[in-house]
N, C-alpha and C. Protein backbone atom coordinates (compact mmCIF):
# COMPACT_ATOMS: atom_id res chain seq x y z
N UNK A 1 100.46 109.25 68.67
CA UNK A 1 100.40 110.34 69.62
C UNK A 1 99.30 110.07 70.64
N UNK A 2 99.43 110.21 71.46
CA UNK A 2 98.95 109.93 72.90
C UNK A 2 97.49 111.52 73.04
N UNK A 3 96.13 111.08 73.31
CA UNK A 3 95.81 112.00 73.76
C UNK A 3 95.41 112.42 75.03
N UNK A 4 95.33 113.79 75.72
CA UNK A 4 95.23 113.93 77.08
C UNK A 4 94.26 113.05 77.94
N UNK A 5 93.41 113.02 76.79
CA UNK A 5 91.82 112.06 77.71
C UNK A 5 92.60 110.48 78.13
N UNK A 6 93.33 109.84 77.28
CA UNK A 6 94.37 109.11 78.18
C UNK A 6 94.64 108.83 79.33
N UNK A 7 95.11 110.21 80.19
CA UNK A 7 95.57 110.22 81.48
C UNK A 7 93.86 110.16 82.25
N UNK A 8 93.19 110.45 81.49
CA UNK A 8 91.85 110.77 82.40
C UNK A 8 90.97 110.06 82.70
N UNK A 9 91.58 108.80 81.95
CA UNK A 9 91.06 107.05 82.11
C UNK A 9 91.61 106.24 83.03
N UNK A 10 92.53 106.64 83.23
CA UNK A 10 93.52 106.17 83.74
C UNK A 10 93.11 106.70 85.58
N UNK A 11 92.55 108.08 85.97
CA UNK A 11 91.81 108.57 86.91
C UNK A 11 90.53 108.24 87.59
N UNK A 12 90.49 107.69 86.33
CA UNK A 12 88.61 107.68 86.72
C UNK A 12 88.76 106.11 86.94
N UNK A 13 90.02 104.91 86.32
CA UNK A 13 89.90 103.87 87.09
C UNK A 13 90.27 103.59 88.36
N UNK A 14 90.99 104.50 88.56
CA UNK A 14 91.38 104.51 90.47
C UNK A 14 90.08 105.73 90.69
N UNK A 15 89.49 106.31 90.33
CA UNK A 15 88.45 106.62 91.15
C UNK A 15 87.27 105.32 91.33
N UNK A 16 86.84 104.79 89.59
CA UNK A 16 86.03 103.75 90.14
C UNK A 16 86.28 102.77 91.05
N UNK A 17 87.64 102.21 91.20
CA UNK A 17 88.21 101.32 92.28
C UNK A 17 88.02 101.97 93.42
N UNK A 18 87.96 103.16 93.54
CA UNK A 18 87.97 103.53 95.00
C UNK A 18 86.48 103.57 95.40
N UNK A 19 85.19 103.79 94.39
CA UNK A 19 83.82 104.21 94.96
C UNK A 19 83.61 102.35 94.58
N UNK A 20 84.09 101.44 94.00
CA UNK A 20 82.94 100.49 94.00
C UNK A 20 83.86 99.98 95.33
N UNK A 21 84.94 100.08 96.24
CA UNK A 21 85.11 99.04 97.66
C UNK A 21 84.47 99.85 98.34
N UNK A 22 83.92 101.00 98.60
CA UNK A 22 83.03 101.65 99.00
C UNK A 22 81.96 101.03 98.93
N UNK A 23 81.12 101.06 97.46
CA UNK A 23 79.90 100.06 97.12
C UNK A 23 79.99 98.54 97.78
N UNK A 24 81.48 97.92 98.01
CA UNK A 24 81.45 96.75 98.24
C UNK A 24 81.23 96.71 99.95
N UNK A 25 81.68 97.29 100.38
CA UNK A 25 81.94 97.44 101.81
C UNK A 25 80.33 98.10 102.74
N UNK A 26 79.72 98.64 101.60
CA UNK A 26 78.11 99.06 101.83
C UNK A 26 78.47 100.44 102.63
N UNK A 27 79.73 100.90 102.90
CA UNK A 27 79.62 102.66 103.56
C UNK A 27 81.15 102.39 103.84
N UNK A 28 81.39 103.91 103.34
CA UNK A 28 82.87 104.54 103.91
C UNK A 28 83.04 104.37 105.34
N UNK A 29 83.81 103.74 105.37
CA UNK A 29 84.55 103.75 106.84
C UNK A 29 85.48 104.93 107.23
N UNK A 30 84.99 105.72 107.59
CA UNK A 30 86.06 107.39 108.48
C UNK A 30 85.78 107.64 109.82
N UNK A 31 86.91 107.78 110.17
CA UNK A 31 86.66 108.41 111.72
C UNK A 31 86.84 109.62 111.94
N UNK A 32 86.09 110.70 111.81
CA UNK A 32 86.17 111.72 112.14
C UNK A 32 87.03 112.52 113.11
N UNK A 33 87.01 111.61 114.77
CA UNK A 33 87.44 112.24 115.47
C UNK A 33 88.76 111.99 115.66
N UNK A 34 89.85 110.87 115.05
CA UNK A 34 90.98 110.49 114.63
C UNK A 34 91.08 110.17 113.04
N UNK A 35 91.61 111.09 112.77
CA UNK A 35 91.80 111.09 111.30
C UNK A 35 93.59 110.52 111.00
N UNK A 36 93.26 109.39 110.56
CA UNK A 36 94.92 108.95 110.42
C UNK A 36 95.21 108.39 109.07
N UNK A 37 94.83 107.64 108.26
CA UNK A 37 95.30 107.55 106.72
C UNK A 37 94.42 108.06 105.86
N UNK A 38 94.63 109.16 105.48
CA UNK A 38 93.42 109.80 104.89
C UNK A 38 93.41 109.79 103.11
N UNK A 39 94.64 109.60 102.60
CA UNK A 39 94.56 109.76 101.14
C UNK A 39 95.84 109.14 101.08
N UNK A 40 95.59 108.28 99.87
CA UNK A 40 96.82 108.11 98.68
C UNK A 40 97.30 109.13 98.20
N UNK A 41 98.86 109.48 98.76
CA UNK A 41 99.48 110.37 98.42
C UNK A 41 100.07 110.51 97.18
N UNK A 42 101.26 109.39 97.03
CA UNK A 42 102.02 109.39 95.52
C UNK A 42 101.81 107.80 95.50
N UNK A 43 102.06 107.54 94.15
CA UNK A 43 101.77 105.97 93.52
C UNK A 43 103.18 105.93 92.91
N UNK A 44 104.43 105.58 93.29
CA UNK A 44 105.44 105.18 93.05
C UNK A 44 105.48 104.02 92.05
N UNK A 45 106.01 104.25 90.71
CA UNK A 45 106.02 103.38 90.14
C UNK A 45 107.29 102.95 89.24
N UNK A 46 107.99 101.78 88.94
CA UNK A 46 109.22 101.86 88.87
C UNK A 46 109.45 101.79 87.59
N UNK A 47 110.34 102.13 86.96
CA UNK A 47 110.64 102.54 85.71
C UNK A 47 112.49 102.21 85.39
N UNK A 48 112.43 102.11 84.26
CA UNK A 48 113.78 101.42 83.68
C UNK A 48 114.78 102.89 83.83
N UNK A 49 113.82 104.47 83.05
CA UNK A 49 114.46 105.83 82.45
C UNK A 49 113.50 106.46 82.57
N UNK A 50 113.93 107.07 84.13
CA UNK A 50 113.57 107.77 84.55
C UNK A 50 112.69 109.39 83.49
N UNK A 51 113.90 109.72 83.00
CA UNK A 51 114.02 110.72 81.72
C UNK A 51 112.93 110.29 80.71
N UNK A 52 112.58 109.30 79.80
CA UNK A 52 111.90 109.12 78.98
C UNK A 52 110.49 108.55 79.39
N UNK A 53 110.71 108.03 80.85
CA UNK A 53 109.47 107.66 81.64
C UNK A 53 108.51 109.07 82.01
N UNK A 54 109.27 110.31 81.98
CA UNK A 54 108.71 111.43 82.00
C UNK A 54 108.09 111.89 80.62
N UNK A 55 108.89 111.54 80.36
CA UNK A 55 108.54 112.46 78.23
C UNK A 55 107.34 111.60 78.46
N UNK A 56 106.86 110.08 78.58
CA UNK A 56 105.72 109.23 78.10
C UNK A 56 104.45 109.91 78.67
N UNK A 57 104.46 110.26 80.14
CA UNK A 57 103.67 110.82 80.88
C UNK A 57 103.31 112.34 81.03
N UNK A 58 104.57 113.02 80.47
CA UNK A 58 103.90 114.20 79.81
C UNK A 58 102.87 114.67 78.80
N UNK A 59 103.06 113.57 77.56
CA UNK A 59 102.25 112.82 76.45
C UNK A 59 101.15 112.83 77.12
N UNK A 60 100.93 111.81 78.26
CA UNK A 60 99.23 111.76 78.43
C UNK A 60 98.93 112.91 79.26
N UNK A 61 99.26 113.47 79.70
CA UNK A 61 98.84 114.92 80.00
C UNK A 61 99.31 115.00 81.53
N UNK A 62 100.52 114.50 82.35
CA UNK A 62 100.64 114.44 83.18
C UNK A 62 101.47 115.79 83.44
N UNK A 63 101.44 116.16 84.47
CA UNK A 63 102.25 117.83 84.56
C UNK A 63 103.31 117.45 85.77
N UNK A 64 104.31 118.23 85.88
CA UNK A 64 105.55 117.64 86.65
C UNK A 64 105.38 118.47 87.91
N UNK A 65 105.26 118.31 88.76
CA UNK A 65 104.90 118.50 90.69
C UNK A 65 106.65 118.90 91.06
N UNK A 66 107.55 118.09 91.44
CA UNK A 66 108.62 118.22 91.45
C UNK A 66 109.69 117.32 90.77
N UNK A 67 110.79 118.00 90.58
CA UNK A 67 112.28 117.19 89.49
C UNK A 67 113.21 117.74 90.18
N UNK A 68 113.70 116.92 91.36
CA UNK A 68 115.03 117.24 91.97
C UNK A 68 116.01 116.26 92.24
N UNK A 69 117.34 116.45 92.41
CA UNK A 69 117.92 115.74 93.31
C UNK A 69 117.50 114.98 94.33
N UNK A 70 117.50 113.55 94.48
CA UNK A 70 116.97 113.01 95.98
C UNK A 70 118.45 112.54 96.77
N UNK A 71 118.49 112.12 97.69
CA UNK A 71 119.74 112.01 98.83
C UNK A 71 120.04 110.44 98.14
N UNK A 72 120.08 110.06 97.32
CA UNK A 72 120.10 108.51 97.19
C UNK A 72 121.63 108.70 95.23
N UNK A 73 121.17 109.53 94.91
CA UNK A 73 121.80 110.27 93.37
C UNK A 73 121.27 110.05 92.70
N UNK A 74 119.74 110.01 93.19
CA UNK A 74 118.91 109.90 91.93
C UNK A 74 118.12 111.03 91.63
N UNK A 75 117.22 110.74 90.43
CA UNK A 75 116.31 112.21 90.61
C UNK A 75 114.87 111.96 90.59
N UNK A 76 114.68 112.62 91.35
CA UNK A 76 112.83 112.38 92.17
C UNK A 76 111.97 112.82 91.27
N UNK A 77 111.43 112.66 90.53
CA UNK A 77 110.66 113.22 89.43
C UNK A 77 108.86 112.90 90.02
N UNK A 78 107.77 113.57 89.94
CA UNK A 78 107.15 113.34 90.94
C UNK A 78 106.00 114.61 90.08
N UNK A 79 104.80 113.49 89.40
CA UNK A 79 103.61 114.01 88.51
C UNK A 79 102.55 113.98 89.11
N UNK A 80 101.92 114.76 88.23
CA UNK A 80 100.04 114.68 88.53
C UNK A 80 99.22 115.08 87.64
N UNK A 81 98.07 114.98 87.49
CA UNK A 81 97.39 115.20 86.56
C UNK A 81 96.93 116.44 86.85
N UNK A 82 96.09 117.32 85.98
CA UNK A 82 96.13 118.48 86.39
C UNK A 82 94.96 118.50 87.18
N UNK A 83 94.51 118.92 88.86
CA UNK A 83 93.40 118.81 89.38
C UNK A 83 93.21 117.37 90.63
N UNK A 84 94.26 116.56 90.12
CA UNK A 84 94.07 115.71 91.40
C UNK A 84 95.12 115.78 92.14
N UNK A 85 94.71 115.33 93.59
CA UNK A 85 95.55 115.72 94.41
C UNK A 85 96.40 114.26 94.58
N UNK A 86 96.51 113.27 94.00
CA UNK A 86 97.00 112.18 93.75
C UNK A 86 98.42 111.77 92.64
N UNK A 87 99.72 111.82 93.21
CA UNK A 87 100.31 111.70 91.70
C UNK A 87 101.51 110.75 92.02
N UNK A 88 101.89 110.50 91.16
CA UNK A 88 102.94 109.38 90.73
C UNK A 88 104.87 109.78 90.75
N UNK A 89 105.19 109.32 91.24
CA UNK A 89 106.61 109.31 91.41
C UNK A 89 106.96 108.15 90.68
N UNK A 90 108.50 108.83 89.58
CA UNK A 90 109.20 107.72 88.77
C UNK A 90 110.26 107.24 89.42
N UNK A 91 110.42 105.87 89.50
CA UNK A 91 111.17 105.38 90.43
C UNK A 91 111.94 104.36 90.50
N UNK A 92 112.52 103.34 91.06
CA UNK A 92 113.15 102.88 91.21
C UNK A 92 112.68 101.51 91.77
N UNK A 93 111.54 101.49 92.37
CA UNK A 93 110.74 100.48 93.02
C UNK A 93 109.25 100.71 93.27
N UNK A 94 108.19 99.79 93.11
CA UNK A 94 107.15 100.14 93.40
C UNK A 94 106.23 100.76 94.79
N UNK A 95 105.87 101.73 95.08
CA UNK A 95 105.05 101.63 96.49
C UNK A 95 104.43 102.72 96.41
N UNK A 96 102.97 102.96 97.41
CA UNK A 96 102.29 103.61 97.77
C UNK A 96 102.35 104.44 98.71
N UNK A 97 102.60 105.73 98.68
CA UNK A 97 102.91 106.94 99.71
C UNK A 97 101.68 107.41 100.35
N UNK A 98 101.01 106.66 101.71
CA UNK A 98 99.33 107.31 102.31
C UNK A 98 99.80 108.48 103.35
N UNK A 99 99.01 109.70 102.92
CA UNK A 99 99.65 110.49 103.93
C UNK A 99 98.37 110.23 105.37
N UNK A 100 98.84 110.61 106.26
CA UNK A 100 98.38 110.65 107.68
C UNK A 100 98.31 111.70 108.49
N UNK A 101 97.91 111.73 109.55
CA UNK A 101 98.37 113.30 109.64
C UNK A 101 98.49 112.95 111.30
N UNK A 102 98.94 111.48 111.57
CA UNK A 102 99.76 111.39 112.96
C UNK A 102 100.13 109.93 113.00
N UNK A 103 101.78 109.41 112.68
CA UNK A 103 102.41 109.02 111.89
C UNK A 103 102.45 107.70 112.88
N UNK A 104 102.27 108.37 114.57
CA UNK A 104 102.80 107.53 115.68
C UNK A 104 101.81 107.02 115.72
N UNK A 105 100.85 107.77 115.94
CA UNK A 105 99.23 106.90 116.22
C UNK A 105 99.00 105.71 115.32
N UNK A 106 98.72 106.28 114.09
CA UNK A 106 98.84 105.17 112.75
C UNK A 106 99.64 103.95 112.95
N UNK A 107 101.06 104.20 113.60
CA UNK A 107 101.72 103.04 113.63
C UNK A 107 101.21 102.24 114.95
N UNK A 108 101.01 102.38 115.63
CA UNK A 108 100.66 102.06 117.45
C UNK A 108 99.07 101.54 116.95
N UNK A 109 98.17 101.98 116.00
CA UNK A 109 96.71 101.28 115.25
C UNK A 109 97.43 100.27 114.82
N UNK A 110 98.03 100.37 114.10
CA UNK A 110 98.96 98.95 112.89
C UNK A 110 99.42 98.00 113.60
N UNK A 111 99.86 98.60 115.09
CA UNK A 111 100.83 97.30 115.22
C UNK A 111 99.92 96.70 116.53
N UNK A 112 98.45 96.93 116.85
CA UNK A 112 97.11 96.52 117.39
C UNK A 112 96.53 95.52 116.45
N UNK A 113 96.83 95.72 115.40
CA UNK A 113 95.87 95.12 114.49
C UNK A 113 97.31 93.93 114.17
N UNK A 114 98.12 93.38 114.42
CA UNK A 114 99.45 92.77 113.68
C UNK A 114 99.29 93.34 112.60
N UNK A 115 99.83 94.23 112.14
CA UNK A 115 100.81 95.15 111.27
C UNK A 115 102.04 95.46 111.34
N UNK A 116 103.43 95.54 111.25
CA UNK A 116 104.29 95.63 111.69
C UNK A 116 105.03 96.74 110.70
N UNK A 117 105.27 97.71 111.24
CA UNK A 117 105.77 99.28 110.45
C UNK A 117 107.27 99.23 110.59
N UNK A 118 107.80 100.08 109.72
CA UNK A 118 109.24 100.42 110.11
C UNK A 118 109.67 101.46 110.70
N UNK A 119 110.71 101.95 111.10
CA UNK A 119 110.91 103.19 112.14
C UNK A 119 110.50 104.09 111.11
N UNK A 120 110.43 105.32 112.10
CA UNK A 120 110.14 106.10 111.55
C UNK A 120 111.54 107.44 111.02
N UNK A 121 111.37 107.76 110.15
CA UNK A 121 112.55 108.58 109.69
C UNK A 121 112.15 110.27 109.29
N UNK A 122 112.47 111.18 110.00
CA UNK A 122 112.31 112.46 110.42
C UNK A 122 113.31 113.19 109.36
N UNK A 123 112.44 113.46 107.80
CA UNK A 123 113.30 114.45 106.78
C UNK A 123 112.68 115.53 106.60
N UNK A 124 113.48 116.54 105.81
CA UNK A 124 112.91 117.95 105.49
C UNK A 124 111.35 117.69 104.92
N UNK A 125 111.37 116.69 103.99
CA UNK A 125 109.96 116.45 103.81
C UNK A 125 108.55 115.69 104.43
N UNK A 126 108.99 115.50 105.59
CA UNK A 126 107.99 115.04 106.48
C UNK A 126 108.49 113.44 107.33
N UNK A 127 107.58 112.98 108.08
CA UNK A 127 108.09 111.70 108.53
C UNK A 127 107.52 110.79 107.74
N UNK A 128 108.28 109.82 107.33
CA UNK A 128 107.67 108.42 106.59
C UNK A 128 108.03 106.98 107.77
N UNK A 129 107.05 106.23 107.37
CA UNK A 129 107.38 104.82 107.57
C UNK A 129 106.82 103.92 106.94
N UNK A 130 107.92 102.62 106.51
CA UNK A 130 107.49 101.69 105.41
C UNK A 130 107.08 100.35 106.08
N UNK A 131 106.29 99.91 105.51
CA UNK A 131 105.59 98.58 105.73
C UNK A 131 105.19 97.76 104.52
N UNK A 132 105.47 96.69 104.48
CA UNK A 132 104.81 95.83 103.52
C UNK A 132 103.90 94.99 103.47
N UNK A 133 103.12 94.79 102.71
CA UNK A 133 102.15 93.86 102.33
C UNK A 133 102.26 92.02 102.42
N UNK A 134 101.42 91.92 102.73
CA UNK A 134 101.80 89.93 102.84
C UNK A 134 102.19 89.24 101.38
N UNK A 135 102.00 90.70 100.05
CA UNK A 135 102.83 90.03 99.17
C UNK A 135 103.48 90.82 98.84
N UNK A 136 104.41 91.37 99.98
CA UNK A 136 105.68 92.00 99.86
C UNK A 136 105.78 93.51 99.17
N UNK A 137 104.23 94.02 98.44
CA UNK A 137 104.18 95.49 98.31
C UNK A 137 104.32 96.43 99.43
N UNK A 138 105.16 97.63 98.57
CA UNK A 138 105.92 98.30 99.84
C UNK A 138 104.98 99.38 99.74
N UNK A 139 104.53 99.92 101.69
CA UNK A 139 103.53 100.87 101.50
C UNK A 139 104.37 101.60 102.50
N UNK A 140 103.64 103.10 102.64
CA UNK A 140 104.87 103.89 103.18
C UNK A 140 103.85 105.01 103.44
N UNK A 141 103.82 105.28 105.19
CA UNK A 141 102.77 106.21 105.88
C UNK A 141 103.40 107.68 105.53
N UNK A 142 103.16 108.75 105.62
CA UNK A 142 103.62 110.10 105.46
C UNK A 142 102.91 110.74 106.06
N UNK A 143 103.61 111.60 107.19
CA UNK A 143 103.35 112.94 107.99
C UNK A 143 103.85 114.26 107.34
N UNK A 144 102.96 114.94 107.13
CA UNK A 144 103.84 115.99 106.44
C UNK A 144 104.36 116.96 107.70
């Protein structure tokens, strides 16, 4: 049996990953007056069953955000721990959901820097666009 403190190790290593490139980098880099990738939204992670990939993560204390229908016939199942604003979607393929909060700008920065984004796609749940990594990890901007 799985206990909750589990999931809470599992938090605190993406928190330490996030404060020691901080430590590494010697200061947070933010721009105040353009605020454009501001947080890791969902951590998409891919899974064989869907269904029992939930039961595992309920176990460590993960709580369910949303379980619906997605436009594809699958079902979007979509966790978090209780208190962070960070959570995990069971899935089908791996990738990182950063939300932004101006989707065009972000892309028009990206593609200054050679970055190269994909269109952008305008759904009930906000605008996304996907881009990948030079080793082919799929990352994916979000406007809500």
């Amino acid at each position: 049996m799985l206990s909750q403190s589990t999931g809470n190790i599992v938090v605190s290593a993406i928190r330490f990953s996030l404060n020691a490139q901080v430590a590494l980098h010697g200061k947070h880099h933010s721009n105040s007056k353009n605020k454009k990738m501001k947080s890791v939204e969902i951590i998409m992670l891919p899974v064989k069953d869907r269904q029992k990939a939930k039961e595992f993560y309920l176990r460590l204390g993960f709580q369910i955000v949303i379980e619906a229908p997605d436009p594809h016939g699958e079902t979007w199942i979509q966790m978090r721990l209780p208190g962070s604003e960070t959570s995990i979607s069971l899935a089908g393929f791996q990738a990182i959901i950063c939300e932004t909060d101006n989707i065009e700008e972000e892309l028009k920065d990206l593609a200054a820097k050679g970055i190269v984004g994909g269109k952008i796609d305008d759904t009930p749940w906000g605008k996304f666009a996907w881009l990948k990594d030079l080793d082919g990890n799929s990352l994916c901007l979000h406007q809500k």
